[in-house]
C-alpha atoms as a PDB file:
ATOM      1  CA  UNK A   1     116.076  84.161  94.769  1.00  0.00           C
ATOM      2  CA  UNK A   2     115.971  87.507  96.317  1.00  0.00           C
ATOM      3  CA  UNK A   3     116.460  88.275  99.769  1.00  0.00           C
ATOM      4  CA  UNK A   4     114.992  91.520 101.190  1.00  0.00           C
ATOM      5  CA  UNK A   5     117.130  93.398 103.389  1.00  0.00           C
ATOM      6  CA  UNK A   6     115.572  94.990 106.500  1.00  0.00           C
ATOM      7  CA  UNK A   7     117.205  97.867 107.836  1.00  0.00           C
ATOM      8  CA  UNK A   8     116.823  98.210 111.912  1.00  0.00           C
ATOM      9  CA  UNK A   9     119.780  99.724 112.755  1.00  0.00           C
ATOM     10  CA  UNK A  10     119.619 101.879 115.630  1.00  0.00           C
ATOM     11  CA  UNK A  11     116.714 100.945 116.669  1.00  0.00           C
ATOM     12  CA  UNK A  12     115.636  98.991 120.130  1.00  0.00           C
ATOM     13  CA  UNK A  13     113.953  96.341 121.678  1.00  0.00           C
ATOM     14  CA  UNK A  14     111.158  95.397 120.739  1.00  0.00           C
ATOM     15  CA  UNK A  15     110.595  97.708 117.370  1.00  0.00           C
ATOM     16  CA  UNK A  16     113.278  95.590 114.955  1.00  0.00           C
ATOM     17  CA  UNK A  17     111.417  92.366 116.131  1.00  0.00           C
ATOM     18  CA  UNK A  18     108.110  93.905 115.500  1.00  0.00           C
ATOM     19  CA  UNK A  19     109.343  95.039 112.051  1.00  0.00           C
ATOM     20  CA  UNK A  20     110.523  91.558 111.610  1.00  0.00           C
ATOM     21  CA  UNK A  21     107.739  90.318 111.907  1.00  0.00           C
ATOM     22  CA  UNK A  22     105.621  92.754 109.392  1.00  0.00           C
ATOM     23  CA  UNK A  23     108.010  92.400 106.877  1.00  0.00           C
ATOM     24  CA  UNK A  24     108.304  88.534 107.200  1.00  0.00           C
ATOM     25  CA  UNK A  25     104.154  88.565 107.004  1.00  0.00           C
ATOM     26  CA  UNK A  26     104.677  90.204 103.012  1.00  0.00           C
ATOM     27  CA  UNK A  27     107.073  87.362 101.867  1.00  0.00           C
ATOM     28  CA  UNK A  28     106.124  83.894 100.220  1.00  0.00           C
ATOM     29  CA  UNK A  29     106.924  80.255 101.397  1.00  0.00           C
ATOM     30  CA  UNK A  30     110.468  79.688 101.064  1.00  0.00           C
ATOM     31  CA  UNK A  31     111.630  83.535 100.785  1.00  0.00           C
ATOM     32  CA  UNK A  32     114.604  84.989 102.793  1.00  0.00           C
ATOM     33  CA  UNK A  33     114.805  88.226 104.395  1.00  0.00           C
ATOM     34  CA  UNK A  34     117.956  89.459 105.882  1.00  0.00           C
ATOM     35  CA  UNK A  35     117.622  91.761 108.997  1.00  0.00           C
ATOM     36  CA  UNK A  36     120.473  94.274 110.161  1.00  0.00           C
ATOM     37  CA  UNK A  37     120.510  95.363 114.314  1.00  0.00           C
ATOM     38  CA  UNK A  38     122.443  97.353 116.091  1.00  0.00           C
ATOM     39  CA  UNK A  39     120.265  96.284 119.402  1.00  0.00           C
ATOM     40  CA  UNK A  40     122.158  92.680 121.248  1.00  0.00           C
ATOM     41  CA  UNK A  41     118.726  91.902 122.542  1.00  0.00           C
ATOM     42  CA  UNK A  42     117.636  91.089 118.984  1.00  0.00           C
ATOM     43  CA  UNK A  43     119.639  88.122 118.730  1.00  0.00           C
ATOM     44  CA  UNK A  44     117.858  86.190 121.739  1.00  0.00           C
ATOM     45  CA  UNK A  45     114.358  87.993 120.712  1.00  0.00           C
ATOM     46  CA  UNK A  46     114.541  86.837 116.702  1.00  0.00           C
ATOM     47  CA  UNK A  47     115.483  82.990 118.245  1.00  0.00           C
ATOM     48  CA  UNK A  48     112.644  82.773 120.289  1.00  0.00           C
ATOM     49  CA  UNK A  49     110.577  84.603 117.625  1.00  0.00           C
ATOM     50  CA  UNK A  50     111.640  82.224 115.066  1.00  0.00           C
ATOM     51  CA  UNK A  51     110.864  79.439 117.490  1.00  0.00           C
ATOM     52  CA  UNK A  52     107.060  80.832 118.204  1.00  0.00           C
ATOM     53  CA  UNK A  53     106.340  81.497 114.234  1.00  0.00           C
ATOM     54  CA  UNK A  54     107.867  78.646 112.762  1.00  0.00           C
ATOM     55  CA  UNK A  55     109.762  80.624 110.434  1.00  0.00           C
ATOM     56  CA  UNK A  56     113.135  79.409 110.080  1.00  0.00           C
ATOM     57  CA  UNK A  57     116.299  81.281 111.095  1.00  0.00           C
ATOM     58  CA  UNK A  58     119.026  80.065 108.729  1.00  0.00           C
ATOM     59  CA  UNK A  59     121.885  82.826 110.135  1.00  0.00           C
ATOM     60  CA  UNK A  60     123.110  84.786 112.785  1.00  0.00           C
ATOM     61  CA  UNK A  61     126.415  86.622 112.683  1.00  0.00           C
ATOM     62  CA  UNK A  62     127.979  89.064 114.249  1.00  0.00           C
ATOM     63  CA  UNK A  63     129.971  91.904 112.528  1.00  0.00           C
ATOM     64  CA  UNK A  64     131.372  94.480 114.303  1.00  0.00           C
ATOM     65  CA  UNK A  65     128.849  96.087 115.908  1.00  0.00           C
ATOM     66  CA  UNK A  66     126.096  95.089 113.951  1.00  0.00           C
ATOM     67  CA  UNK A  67     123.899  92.084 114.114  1.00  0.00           C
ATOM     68  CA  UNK A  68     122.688  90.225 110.903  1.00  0.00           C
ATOM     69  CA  UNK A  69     120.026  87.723 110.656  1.00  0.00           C
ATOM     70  CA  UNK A  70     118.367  86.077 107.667  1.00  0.00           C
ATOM     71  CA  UNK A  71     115.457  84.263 108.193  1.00  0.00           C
ATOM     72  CA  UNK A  72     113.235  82.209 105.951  1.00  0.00           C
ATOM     73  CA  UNK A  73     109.032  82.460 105.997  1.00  0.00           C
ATOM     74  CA  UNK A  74     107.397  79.268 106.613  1.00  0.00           C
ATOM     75  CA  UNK A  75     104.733  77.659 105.051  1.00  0.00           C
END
């Protein structure tokens, strides 16, 4: 399975969440996308997106000073 990677780096609050949420909207059932912040806020904002949507968020990490998600679109 591929995972598209979505680049938000340098980018703030709220435009990586809104891209997010675009590029989540192109991807099938069961698909991952990985998303890459350099914004802190986007860790809370993609949990409580993933909680609104339904779309699952299977990781969160931390590395250096970027922030990498990968989340999985819902049915």
């Amino acid at each position: 399975m591929n995972t598209v990677t979505l680049d938000c780096t340098g980018l703030n609050c709220p435009i990586p969440i809104l891209r997010l949420s675009k590029a989540v909207k192109n991807l099938k059932t069961g698909e991952r996308l990985e998303m890459i912040a350099t914004d802190p806020g986007s860790v809370k904002d993609i949990q409580a997106w993933s909680q609104q949507t339904g779309n699952t968020l299977v990781e969160s990490r931390q590395e250096q000073e970027k922030f990498k998600f990968i989340v999985e679109r819902a049915a």
